[in-house]
Protein backbone atom coordinates (compact mmCIF):
# COMPACT_ATOMS: atom_id res chain seq x y z
CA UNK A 1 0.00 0.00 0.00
CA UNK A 2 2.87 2.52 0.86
CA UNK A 3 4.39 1.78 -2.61
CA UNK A 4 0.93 1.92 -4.25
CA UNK A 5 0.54 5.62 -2.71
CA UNK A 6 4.13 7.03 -3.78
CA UNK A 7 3.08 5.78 -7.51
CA UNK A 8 0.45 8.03 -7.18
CA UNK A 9 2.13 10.65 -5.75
CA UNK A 10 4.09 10.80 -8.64
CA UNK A 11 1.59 10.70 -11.21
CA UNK A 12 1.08 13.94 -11.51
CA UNK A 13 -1.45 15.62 -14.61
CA UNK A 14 2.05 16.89 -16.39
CA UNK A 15 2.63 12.80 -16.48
CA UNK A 16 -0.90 12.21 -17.33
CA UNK A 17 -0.65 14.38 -20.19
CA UNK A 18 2.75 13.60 -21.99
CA UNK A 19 1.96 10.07 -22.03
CA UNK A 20 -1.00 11.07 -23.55
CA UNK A 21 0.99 13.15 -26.31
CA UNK A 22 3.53 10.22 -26.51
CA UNK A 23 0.93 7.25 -27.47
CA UNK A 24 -0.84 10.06 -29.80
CA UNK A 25 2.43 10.75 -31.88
CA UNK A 26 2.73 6.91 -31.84
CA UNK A 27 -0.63 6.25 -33.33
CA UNK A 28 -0.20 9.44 -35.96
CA UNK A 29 3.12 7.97 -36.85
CA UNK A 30 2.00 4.18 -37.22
CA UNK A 31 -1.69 5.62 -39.43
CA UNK A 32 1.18 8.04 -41.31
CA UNK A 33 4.12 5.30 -42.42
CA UNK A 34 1.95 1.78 -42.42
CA UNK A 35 0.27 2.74 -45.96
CA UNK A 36 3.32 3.99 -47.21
CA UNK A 37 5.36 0.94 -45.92
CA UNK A 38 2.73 -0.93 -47.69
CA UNK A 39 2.65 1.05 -51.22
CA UNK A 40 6.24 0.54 -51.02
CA UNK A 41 5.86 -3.11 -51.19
CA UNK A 42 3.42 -3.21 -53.97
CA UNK A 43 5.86 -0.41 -56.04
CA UNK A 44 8.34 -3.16 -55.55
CA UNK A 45 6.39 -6.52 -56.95
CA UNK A 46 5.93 -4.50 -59.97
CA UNK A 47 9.31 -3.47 -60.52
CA UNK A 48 10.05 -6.99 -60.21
CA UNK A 49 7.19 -7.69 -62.78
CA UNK A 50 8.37 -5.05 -64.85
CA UNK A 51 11.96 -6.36 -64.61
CA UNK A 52 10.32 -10.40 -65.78
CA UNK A 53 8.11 -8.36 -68.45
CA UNK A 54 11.51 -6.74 -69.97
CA UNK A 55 13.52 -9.93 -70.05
CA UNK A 56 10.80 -11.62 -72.10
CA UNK A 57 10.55 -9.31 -74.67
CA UNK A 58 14.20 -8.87 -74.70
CA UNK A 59 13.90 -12.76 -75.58
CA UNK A 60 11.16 -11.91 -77.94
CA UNK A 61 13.22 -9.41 -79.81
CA UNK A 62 16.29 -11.77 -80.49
CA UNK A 63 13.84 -14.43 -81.76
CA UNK A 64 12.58 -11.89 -83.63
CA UNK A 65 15.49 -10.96 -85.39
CA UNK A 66 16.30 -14.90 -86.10
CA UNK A 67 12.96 -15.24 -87.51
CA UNK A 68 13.31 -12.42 -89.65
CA UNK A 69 16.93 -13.62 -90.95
CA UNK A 70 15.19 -17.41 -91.71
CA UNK A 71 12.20 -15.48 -93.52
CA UNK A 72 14.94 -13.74 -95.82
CA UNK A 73 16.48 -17.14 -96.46
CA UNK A 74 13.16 -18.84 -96.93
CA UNK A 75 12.25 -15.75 -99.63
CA UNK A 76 15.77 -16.04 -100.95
CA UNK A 77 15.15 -19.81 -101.77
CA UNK A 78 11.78 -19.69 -102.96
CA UNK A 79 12.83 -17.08 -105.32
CA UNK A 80 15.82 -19.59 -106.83
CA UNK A 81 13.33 -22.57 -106.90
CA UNK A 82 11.26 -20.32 -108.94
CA UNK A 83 13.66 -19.40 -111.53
CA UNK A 84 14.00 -23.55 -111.82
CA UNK A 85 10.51 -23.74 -112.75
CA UNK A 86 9.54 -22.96 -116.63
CA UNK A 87 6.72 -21.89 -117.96
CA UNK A 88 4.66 -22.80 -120.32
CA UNK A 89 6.68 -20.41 -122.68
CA UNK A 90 10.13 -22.50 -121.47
CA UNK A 91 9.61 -25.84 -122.73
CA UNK A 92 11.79 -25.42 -126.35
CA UNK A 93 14.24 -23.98 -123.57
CA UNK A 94 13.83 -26.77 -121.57
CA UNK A 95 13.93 -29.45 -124.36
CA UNK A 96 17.13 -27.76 -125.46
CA UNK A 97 18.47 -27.90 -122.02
CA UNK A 98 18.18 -31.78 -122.03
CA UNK A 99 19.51 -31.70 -125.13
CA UNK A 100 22.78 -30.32 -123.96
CA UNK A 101 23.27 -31.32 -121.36
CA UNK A 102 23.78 -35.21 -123.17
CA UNK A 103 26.31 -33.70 -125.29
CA UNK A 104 28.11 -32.60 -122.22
CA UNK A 105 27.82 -36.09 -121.13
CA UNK A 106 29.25 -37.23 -124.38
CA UNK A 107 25.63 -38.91 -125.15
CA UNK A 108 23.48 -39.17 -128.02
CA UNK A 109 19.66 -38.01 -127.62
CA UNK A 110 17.71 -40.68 -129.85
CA UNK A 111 14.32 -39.08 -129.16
CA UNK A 112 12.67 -35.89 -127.22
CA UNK A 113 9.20 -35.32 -127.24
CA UNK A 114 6.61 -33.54 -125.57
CA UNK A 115 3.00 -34.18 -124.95
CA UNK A 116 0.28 -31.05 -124.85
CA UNK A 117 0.63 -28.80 -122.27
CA UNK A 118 -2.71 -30.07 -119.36
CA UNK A 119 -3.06 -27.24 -117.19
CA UNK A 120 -4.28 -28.37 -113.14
CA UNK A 121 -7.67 -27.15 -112.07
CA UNK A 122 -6.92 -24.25 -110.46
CA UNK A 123 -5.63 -22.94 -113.80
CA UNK A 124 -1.71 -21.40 -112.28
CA UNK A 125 -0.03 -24.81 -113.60
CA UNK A 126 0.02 -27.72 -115.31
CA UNK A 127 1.98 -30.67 -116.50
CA UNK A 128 4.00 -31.72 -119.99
CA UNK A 129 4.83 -35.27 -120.06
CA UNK A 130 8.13 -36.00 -122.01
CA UNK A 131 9.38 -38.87 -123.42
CA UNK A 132 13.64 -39.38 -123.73
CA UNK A 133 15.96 -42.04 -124.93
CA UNK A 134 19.76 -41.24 -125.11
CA UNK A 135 22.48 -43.54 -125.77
CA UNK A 136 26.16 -43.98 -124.73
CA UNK A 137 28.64 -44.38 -122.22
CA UNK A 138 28.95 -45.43 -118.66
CA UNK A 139 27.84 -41.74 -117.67
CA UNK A 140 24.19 -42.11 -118.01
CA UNK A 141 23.62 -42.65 -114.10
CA UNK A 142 25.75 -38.90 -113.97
CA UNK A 143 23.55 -37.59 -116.48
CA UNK A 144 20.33 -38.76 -115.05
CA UNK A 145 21.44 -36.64 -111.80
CA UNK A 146 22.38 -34.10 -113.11
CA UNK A 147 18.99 -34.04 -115.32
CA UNK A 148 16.87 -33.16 -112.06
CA UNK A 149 19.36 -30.60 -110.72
CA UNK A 150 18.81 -28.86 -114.57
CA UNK A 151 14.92 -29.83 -114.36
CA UNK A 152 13.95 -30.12 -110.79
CA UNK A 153 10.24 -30.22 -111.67
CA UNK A 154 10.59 -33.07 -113.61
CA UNK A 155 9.14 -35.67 -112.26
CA UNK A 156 10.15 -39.50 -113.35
CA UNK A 157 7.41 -41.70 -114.06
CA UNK A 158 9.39 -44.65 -115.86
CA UNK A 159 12.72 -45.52 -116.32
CA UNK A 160 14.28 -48.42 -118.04
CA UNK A 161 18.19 -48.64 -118.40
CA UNK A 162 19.71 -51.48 -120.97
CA UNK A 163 23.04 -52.11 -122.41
CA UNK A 164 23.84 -52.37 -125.79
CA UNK A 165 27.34 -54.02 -125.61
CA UNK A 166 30.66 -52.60 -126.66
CA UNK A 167 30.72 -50.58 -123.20
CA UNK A 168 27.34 -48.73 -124.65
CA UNK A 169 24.49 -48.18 -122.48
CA UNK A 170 20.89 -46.81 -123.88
CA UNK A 171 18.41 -45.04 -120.95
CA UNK A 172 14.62 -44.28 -121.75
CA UNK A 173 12.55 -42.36 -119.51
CA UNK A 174 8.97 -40.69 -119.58
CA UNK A 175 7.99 -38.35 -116.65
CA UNK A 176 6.20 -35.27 -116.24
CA UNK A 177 7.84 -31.74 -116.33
CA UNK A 178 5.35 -29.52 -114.05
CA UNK A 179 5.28 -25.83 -115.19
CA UNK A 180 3.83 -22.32 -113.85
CA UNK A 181 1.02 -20.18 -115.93
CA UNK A 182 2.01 -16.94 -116.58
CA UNK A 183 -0.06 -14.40 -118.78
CA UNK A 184 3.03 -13.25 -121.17
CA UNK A 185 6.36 -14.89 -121.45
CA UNK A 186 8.33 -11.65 -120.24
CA UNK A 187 6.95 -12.56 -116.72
CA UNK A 188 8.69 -15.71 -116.72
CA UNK A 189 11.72 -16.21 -114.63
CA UNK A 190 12.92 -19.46 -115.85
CA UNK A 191 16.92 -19.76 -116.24
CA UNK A 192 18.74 -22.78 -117.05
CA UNK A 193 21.52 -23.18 -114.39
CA UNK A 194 25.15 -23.62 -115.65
CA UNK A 195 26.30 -27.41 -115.93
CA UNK A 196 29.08 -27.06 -113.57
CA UNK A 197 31.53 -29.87 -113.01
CA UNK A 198 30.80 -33.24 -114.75
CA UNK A 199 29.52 -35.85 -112.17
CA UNK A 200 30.95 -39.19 -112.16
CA UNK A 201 28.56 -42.07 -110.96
CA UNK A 202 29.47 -44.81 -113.74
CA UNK A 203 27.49 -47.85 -114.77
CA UNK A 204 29.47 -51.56 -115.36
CA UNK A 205 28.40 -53.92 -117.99
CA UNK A 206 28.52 -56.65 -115.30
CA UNK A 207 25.54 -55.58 -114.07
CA UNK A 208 23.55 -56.08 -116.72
CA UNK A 209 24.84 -58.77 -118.83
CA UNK A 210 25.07 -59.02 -122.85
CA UNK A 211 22.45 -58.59 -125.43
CA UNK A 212 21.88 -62.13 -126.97
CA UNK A 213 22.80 -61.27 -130.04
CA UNK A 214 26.53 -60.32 -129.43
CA UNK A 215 27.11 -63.91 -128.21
CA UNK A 216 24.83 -65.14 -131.16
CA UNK A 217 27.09 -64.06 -133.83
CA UNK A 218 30.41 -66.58 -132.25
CA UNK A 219 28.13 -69.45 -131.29
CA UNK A 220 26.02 -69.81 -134.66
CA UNK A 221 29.40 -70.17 -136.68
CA UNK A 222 30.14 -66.64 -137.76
CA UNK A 223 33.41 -67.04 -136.24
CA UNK A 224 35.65 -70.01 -136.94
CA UNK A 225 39.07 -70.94 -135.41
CA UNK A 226 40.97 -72.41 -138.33
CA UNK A 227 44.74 -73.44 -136.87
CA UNK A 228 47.27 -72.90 -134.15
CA UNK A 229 50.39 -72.26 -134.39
CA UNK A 230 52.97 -72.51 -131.46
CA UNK A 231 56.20 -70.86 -131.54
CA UNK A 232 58.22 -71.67 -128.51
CA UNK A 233 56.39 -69.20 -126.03
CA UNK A 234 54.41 -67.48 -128.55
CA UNK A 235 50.90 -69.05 -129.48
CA UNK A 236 48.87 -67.54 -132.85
CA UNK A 237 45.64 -68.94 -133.83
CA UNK A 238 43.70 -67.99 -137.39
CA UNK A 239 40.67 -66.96 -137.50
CA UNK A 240 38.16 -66.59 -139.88
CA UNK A 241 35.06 -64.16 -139.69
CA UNK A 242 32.14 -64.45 -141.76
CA UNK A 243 33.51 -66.07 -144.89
CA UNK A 244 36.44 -64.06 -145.27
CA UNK A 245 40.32 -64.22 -145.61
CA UNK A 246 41.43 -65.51 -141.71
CA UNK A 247 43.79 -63.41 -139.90
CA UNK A 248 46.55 -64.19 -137.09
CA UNK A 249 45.31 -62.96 -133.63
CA UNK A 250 47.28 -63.10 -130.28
CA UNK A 251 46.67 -62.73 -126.80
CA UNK A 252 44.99 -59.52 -126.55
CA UNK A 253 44.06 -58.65 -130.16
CA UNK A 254 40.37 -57.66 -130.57
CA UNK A 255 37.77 -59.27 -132.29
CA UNK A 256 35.48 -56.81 -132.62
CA UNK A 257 33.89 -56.02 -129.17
CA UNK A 258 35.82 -59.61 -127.86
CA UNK A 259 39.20 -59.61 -126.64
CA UNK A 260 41.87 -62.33 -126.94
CA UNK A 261 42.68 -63.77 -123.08
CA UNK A 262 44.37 -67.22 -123.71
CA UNK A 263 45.30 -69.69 -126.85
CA UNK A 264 45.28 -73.60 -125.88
CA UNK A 265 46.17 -76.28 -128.19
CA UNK A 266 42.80 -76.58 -129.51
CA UNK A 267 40.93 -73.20 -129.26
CA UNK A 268 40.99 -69.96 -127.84
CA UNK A 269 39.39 -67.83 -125.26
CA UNK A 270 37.35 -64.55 -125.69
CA UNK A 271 36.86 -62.33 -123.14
CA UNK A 272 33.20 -60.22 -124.05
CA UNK A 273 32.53 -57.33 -121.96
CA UNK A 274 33.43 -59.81 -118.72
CA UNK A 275 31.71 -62.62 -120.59
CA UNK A 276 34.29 -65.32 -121.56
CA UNK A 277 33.52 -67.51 -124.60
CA UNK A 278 35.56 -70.60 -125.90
CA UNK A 279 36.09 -71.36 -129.62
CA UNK A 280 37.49 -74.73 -130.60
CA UNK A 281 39.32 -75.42 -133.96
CA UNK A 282 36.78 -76.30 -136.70
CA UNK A 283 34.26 -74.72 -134.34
């Protein structure tokens, strides 16, 4: 109790009133700062936001810039494969094209021909159908590449490949060539692209075997072996073609496409484009 009364002894209405004062400042301060403490936070989460929002379209802007570098490259290309497309004004271009581009190849055309021009339904292209034979060398596979890098919108429909002996090979083809409409021929952009180098895929007679009739002509008795003669080392044999005067042949004379590869006692060997053939004396 004597405690309690000095506490109030000292309480006086000076006390009484700064406390008041004190907890009023407290309570201005704390209604004053909180909201501000608070906008503060939400100025931050959208600076952060904003910060996020910037990155992506940073991102956005460098894929933008790729894009726009493919679409160039895209245009670019679509503009050369459009140059490799004729029109329906192109096709004696095209035709002559093919044409020499065999003679680069060192082969003979045998036939080019060219169907009607039948335009598609929706009337901004159509199709010619060509027909080719050329005949020559081992080349042919090169030139058949290099025939859809000239004419990529030619489109292969049938191919047959044959050979024709003495290292000759003949190739037919028919296929259609698809071309663009365009109202005048000065709005065509159809180029033939240079040859370039010579390609060099190569066909082998092995793999296709001899025409019947180049073996017919030693085996029905065209060719006749008429004597041997032996000369130490040396071996000669005669032979007569077709009726006439015989001739002396060694290993590795020709006869015709056949070549000499070994003289026995009683015959010889021919070696015909890989094929070998054996003629006997009086055979």
């Amino acid at each position: 109790m004597l405690r309690l009364s000095r506490i109030r002894e000292r309480i006086t209405w000076q006390v009484v009133v700064a406390f008041a004062l004190y907890v009023a400042a407290a309570v201005v301060l704390a209604a004053r700062f909180l909201p501000l403490r608070l906008k503060a936070g939400r100025l931050e989460g959208e600076l952060n936001q904003l910060a996020k929002t910037e990155q992506q379209l940073g991102r956005l802007l460098d894929q933008a810039s790729g894009l726009e570098a493919r679409l160039a490259e895209l245009q670019a290309r679509l503009d050369d494969y459009a140059g490799s497309i004729p029109s329906q004004y192109d096709l004696q271009k095209a035709l002559t094209g093919i044409e020499r581009l065999a003679a680069y190849y060192d082969l003979s055309v045998q036939t080019l021909s060219a169907a009607p021009l039948q335009v598609y339904q929706d009337g901004k292209a159509g199709q010619v159908t060509l027909w080719l034979e050329v005949a020559g060398g081992s080349l042919l596979p090169s030139y058949l590449d290099h025939l859809q890098e000239l004419v990529p919108s030619l489109h292969v429909q049938e191919l047959n490949l044959s050979y024709l002996g003495e290292g000759r090979f003949a190739l037919s083809l028919a296929g259609n060539m698809h071309v663009v409409l365009v109202p005048s021929a000065e709005q065509s952009s159809y180029e033939l692209p240079s040859f370039g180098a010579r390609k060099t895929r190569e066909l082998g007679a092995q793999a296709f075997g001899l025409p019947f009739d180049s073996i017919w002509k030693f085996l029905q008795g065209g060719v006749r072996v008429l004597g041997i003669v032996t000369a130490g080392n040396e071996k000669a044999v005669l032979v007569q073609e077709n009726g006439e005067a015989g001739r002396w042949l060694r290993v590795g004379d020709r006869l015709n496409q056949a070549v000499v590869i070994d003289i026995s006692h009683n015959g010889l060997w021919l070696d015909l484009d890989g094929v070998e053939l054996r003629l006997t004396i009086g055979g």
